[in-house]
N, C-alpha and C. Protein backbone atom coordinates (compact mmCIF):
# COMPACT_ATOMS: atom_id res chain seq x y z
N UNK A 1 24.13 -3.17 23.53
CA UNK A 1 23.42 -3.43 22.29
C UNK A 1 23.75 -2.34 21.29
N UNK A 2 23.64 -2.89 19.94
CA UNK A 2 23.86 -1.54 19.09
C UNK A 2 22.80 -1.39 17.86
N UNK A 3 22.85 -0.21 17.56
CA UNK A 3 22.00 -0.49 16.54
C UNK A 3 22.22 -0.26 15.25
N UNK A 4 21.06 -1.00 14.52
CA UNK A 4 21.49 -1.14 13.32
C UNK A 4 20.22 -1.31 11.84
N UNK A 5 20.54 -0.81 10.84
CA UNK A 5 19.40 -0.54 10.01
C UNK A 5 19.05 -1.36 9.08
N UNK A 6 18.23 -2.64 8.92
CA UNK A 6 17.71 -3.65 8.21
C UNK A 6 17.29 -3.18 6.93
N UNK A 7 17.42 -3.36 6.24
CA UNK A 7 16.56 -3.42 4.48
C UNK A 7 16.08 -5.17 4.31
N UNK A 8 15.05 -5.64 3.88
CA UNK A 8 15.36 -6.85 3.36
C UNK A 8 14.50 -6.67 2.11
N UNK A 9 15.02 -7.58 0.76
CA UNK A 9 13.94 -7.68 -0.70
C UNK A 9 13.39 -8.63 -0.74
N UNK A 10 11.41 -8.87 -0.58
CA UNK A 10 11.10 -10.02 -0.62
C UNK A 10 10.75 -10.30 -1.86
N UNK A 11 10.51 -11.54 -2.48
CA UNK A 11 10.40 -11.90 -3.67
C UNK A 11 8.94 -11.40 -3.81
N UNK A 12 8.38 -10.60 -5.26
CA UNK A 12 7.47 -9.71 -5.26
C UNK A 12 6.27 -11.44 -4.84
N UNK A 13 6.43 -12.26 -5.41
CA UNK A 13 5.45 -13.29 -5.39
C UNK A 13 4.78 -13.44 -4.02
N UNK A 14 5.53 -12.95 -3.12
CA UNK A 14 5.48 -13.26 -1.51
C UNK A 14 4.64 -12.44 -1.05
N UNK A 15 4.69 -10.90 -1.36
CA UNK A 15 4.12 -9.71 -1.02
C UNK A 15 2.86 -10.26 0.13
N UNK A 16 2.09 -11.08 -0.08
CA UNK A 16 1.26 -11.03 0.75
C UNK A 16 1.79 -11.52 1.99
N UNK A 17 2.91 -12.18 2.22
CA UNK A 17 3.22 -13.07 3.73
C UNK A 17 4.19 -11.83 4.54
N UNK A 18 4.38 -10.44 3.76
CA UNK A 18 5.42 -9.60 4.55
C UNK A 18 4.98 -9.27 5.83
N UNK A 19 3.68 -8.91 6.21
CA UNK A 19 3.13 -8.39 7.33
C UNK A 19 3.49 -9.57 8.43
N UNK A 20 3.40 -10.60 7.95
CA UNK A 20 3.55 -12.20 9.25
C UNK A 20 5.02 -12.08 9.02
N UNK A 21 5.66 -11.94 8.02
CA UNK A 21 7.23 -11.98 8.24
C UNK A 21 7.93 -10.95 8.84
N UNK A 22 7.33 -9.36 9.10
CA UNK A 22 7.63 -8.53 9.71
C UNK A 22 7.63 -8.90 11.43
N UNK A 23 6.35 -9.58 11.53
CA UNK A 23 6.10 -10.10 13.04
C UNK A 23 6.34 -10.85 13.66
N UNK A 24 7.43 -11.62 12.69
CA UNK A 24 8.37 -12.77 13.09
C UNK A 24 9.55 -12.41 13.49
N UNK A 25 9.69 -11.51 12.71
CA UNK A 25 11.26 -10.99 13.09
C UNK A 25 11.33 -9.67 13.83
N UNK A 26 10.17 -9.12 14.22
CA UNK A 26 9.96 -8.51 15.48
C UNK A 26 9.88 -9.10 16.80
N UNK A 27 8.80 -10.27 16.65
CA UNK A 27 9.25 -10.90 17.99
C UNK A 27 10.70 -11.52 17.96
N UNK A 28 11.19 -12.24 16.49
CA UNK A 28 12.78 -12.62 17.17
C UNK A 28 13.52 -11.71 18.09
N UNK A 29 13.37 -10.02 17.41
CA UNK A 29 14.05 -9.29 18.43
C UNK A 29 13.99 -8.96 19.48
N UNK A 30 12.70 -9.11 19.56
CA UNK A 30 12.09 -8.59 21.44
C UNK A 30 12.56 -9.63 21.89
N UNK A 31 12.08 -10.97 21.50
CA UNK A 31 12.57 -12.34 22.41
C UNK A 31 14.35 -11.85 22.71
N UNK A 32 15.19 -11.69 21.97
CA UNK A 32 16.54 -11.50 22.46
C UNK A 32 16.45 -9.93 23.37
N UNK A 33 15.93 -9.90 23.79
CA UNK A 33 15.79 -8.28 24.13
C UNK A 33 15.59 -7.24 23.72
N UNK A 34 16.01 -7.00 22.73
CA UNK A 34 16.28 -6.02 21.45
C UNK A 34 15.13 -5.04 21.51
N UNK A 35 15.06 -4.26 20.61
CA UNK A 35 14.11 -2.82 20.23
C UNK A 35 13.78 -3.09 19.13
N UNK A 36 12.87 -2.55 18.44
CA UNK A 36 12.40 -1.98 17.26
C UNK A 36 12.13 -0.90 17.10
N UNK A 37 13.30 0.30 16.84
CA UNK A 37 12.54 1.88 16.10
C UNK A 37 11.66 1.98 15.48
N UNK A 38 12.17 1.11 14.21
CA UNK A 38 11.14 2.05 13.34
C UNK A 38 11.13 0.67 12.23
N UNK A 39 9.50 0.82 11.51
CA UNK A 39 9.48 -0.41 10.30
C UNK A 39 8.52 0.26 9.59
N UNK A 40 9.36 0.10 7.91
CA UNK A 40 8.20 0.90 6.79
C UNK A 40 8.30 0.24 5.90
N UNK A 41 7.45 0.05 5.19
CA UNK A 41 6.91 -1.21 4.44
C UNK A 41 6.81 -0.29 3.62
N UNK A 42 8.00 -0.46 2.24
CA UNK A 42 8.08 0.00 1.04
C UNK A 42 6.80 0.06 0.37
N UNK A 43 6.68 -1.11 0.25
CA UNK A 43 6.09 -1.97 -0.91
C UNK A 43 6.48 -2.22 -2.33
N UNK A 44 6.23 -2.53 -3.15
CA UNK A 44 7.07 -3.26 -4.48
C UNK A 44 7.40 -1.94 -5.17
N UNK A 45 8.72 -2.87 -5.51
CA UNK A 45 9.24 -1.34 -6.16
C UNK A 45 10.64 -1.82 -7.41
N UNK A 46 10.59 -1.04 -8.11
CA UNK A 46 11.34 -2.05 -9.23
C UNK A 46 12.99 -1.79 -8.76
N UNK A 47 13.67 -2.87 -9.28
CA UNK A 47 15.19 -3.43 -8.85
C UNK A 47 15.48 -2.71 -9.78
N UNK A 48 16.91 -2.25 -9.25
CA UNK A 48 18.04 -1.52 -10.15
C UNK A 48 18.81 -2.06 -11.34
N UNK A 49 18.66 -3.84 -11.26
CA UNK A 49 19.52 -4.67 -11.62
C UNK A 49 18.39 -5.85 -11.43
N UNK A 50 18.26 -6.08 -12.45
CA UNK A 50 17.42 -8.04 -12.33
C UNK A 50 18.58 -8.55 -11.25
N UNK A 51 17.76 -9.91 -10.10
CA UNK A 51 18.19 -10.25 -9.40
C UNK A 51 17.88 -12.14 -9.20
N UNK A 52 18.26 -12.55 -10.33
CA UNK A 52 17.67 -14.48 -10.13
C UNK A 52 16.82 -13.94 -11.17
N UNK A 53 16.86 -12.62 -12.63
CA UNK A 53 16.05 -13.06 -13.09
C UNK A 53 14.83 -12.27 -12.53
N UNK A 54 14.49 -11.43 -11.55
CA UNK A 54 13.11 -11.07 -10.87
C UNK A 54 13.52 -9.56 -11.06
N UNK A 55 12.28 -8.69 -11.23
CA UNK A 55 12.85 -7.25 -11.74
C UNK A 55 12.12 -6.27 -10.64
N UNK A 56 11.11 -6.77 -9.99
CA UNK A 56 10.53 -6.23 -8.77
C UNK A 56 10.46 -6.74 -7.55
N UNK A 57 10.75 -6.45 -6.56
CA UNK A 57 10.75 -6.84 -5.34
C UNK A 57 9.91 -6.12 -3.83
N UNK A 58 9.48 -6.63 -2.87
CA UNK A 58 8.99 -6.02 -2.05
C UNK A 58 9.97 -5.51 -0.82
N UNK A 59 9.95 -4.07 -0.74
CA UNK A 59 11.32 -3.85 0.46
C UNK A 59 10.49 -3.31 1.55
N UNK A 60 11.48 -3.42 2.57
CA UNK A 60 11.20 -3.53 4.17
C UNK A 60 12.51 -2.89 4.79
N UNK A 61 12.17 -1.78 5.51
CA UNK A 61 13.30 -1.10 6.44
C UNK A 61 12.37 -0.97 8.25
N UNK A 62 13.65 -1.44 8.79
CA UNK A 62 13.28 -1.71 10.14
C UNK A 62 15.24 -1.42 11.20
N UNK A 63 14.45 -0.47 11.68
CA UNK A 63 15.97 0.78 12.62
C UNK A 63 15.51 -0.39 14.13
N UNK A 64 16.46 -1.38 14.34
CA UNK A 64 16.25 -1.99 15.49
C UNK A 64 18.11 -1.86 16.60
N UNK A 65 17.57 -1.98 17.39
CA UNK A 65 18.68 -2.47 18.51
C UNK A 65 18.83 -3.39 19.01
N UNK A 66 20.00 -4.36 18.66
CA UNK A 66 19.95 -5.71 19.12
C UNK A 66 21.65 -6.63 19.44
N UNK A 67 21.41 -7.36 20.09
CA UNK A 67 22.98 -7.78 20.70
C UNK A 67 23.28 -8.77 19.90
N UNK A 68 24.78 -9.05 19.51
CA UNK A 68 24.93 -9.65 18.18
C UNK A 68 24.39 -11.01 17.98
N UNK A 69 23.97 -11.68 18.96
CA UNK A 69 23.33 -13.04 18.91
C UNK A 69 21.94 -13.21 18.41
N UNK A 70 21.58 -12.10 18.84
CA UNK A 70 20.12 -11.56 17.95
C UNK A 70 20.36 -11.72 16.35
N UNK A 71 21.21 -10.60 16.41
CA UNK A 71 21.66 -9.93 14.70
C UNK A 71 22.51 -11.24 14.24
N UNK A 72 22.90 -12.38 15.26
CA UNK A 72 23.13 -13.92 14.15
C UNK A 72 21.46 -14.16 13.79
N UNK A 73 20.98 -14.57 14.48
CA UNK A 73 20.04 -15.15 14.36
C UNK A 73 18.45 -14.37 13.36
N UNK A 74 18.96 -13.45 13.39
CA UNK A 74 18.44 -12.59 12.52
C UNK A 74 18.38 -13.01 10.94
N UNK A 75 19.75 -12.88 10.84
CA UNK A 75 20.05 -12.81 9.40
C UNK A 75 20.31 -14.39 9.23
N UNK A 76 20.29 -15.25 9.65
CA UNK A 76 20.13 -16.85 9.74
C UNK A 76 19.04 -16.85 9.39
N UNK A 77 17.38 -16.24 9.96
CA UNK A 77 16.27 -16.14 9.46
C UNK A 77 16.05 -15.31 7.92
N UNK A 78 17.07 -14.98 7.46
CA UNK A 78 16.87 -14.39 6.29
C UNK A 78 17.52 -15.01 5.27
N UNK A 79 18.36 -15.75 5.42
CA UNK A 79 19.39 -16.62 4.79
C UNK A 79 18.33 -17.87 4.26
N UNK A 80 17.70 -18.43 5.87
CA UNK A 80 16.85 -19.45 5.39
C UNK A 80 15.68 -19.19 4.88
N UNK A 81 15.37 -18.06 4.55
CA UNK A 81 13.89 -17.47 4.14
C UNK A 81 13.80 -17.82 2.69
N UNK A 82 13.40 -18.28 2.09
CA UNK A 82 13.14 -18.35 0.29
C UNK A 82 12.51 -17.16 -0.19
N UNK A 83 11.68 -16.58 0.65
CA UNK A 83 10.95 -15.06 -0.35
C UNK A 83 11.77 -14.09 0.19
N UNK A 84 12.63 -13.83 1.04
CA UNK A 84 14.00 -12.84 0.89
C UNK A 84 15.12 -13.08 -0.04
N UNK A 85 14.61 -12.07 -0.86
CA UNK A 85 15.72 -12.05 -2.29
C UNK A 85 17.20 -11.57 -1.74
N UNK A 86 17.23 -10.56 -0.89
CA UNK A 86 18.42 -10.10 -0.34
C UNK A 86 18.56 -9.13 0.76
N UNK A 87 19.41 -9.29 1.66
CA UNK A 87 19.48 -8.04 2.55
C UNK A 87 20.64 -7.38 3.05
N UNK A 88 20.36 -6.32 3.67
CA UNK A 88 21.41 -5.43 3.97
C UNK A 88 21.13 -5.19 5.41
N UNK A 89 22.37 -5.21 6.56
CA UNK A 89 22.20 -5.00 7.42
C UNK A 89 23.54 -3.74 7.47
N UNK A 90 22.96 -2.43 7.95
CA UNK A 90 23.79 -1.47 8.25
C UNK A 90 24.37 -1.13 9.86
N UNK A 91 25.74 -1.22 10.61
CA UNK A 91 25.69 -0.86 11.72
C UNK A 91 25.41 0.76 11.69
N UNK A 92 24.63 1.53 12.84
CA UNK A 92 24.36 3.18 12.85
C UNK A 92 25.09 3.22 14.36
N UNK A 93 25.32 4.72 14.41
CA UNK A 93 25.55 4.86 15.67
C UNK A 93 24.14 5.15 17.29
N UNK A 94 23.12 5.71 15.90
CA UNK A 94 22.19 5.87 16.96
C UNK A 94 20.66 5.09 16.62
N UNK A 95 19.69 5.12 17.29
CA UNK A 95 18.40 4.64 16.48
C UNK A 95 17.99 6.19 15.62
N UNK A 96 17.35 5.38 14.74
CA UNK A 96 16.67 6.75 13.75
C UNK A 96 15.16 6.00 13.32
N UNK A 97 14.63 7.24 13.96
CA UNK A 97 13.33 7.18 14.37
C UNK A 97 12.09 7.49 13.09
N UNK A 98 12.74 8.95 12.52
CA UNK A 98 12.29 9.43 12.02
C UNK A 98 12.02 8.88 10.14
N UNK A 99 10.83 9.27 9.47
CA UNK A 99 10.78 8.47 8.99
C UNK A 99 11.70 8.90 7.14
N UNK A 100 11.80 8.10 6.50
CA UNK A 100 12.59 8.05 5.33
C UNK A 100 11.96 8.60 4.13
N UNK A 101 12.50 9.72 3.32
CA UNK A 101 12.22 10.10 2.13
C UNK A 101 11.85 8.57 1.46
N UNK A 102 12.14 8.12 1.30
CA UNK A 102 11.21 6.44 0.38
C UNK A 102 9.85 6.95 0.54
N UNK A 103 9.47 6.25 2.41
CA UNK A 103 8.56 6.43 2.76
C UNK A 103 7.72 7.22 2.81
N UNK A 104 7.96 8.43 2.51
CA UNK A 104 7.46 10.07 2.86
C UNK A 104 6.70 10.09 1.37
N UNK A 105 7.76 9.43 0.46
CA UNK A 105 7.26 9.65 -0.99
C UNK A 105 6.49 8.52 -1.32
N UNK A 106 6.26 7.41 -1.07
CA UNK A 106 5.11 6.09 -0.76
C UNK A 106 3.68 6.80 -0.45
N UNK A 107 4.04 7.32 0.73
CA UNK A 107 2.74 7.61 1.04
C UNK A 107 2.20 9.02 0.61
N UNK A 108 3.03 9.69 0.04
CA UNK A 108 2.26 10.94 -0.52
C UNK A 108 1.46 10.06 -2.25
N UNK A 109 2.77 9.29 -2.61
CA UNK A 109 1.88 8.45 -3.55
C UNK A 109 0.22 7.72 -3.32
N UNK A 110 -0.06 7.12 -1.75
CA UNK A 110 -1.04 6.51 -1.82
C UNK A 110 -2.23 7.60 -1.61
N UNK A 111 -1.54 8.89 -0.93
CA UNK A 111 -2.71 9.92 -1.06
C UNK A 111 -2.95 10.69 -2.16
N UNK A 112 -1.90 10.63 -2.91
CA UNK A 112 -2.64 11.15 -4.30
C UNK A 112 -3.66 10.17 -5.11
N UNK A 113 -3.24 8.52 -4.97
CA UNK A 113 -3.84 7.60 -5.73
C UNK A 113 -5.63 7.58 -4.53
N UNK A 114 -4.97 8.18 -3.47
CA UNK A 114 -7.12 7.86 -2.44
C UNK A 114 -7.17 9.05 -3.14
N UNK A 115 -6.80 10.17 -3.05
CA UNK A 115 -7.73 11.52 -4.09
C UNK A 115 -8.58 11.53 -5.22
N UNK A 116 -7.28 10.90 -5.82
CA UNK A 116 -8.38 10.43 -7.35
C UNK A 116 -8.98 9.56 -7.53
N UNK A 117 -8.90 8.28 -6.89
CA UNK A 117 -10.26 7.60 -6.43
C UNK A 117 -11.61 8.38 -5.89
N UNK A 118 -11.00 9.07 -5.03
CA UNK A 118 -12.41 10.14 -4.29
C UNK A 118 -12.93 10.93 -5.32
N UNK A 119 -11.99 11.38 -6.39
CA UNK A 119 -12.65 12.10 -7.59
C UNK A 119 -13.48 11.77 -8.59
N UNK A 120 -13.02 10.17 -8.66
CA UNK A 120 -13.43 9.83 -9.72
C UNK A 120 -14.94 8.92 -8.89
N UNK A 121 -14.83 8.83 -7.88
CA UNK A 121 -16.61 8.45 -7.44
C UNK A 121 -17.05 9.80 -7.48
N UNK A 122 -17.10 10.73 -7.11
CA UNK A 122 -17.61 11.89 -7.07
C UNK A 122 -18.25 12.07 -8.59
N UNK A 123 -17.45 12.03 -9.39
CA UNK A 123 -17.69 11.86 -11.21
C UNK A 123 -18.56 11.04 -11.57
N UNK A 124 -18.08 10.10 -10.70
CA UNK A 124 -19.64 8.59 -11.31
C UNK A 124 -20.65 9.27 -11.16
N UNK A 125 -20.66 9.89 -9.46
CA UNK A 125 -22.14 10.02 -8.66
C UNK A 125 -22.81 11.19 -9.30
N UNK A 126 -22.18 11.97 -10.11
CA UNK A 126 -22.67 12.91 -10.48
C UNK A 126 -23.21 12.95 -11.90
N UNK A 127 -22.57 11.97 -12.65
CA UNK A 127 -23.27 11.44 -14.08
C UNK A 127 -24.43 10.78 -13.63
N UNK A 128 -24.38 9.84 -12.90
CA UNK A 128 -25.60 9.00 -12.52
C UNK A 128 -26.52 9.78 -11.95
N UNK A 129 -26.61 10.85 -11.05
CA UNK A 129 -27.12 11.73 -10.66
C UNK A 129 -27.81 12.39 -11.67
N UNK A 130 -27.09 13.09 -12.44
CA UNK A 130 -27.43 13.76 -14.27
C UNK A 130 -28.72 13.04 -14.94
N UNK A 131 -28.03 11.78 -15.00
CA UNK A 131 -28.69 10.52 -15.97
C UNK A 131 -29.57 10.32 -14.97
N UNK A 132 -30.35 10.32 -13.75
CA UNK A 132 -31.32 9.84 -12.98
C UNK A 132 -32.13 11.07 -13.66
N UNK A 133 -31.86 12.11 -13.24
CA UNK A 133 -32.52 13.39 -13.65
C UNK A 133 -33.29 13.63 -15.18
N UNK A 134 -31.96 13.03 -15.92
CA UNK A 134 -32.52 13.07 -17.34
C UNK A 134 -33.79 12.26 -17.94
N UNK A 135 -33.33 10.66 -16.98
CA UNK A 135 -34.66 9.69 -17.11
C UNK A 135 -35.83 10.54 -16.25
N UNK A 136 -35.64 11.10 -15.42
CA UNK A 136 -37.08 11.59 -14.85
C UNK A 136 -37.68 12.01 -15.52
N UNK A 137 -37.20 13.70 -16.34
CA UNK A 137 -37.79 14.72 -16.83
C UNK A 137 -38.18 14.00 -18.40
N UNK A 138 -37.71 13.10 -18.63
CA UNK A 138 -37.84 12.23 -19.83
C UNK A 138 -39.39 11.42 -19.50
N UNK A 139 -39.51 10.82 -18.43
CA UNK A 139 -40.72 10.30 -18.06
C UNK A 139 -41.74 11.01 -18.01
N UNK A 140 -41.76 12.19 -17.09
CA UNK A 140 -42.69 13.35 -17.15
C UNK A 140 -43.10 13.84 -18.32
N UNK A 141 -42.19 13.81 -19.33
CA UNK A 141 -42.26 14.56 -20.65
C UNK A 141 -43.01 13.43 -21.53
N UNK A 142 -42.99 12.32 -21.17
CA UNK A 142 -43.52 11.09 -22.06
C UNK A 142 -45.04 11.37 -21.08
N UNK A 143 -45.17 11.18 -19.89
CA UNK A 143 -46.67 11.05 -19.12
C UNK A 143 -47.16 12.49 -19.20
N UNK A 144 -46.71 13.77 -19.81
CA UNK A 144 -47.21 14.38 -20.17
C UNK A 144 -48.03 14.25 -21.52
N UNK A 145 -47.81 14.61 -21.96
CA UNK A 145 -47.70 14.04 -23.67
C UNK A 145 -49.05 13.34 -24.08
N UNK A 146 -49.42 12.72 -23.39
CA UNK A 146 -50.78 11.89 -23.51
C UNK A 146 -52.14 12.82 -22.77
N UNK A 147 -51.47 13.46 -22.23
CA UNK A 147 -52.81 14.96 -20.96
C UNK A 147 -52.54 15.28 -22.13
N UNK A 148 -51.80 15.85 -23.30
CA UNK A 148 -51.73 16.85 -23.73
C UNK A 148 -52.21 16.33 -25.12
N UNK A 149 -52.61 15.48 -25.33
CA UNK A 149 -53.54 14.60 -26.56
C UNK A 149 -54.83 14.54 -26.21
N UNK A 150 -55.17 14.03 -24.98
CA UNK A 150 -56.42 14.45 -24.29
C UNK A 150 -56.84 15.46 -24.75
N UNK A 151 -56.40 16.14 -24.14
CA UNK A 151 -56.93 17.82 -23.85
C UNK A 151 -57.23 18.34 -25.64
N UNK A 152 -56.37 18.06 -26.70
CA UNK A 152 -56.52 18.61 -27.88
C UNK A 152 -57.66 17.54 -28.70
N UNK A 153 -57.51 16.40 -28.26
CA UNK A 153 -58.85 15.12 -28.67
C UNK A 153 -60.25 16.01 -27.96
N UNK A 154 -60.15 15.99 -26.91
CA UNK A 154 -61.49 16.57 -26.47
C UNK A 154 -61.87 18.39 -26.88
N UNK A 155 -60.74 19.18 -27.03
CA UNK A 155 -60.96 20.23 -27.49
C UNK A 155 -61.60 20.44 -28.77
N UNK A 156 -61.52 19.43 -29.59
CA UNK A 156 -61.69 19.09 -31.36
C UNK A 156 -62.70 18.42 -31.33
């Protein structure tokens, strides 16, 4: 068996069916025997070059090992696929495990984008917090206000 390094571009419209299409063509490979290293789910990311017309696409890299009847039948499943815009199959000499600057930079992206989400509730909770406070001492200051008419009505 040899291995070899998959890219495929799904049509961005599809984005939601990649996870079932990843698991299709994982079991194709196990069913032929094959391996799967490694699979990282880009996610949409803009084309270098319009492609049919489409300027974003969803990409997929997957480091598998498989015997060439597999790797027909592989790319037969990608040929007949309609939301695969295009793919690349690379022969490597070894599996590569480890994971890809893309990826490395994806996900430092999604932890900067959960940070500032976490920041920006923190910001809500703390205006609303403010503004709870402000209506309180605002209430007190109004239900005061009337003791303190009392007190100068009956003093007079």
């Amino acid at each position: 068996m040899r291995h070899y390094e998959v890219v495929i571009m799904v049509h961005r419209d599809h984005s939601d069916q990649v996870p079932g299409m990843i698991d299709r063509y994982r079991s194709l490979i196990t069913r032929g025997n094959g391996h799967v290293h490694r699979v990282e789910d880009w996610g949409r990311r803009q084309l270098a070059y319009p492609v049919a017309k489409i300027h974003k696409a969803h990409y997929v890299l997957m480091n598998i090992e498989v015997t060439s009847e597999t790797l027909a039948e592989l790319e037969s499943a990608f040929r007949f696929n309609d939301a695969v815009i295009r793919n690349l199959i690379v022969l490597r000499q070894e599996a590569d495990t480890s994971t890809s600057k893309i990826y490395e930079e994806e996900l430092r992206e999604q932890e900067k984008e959960r940070e500032r989400d976490r920041r920006r509730d923190e910001e809500v909770r703390a205006r609303v917090a403010r503004r709870q406070e402000l209506e309180d001492d605002g209430g007190r200051e109004a239900a005061a206000e009337p003791e303190v008419a009392k007190e100068t009505a009956e003093a007079e």
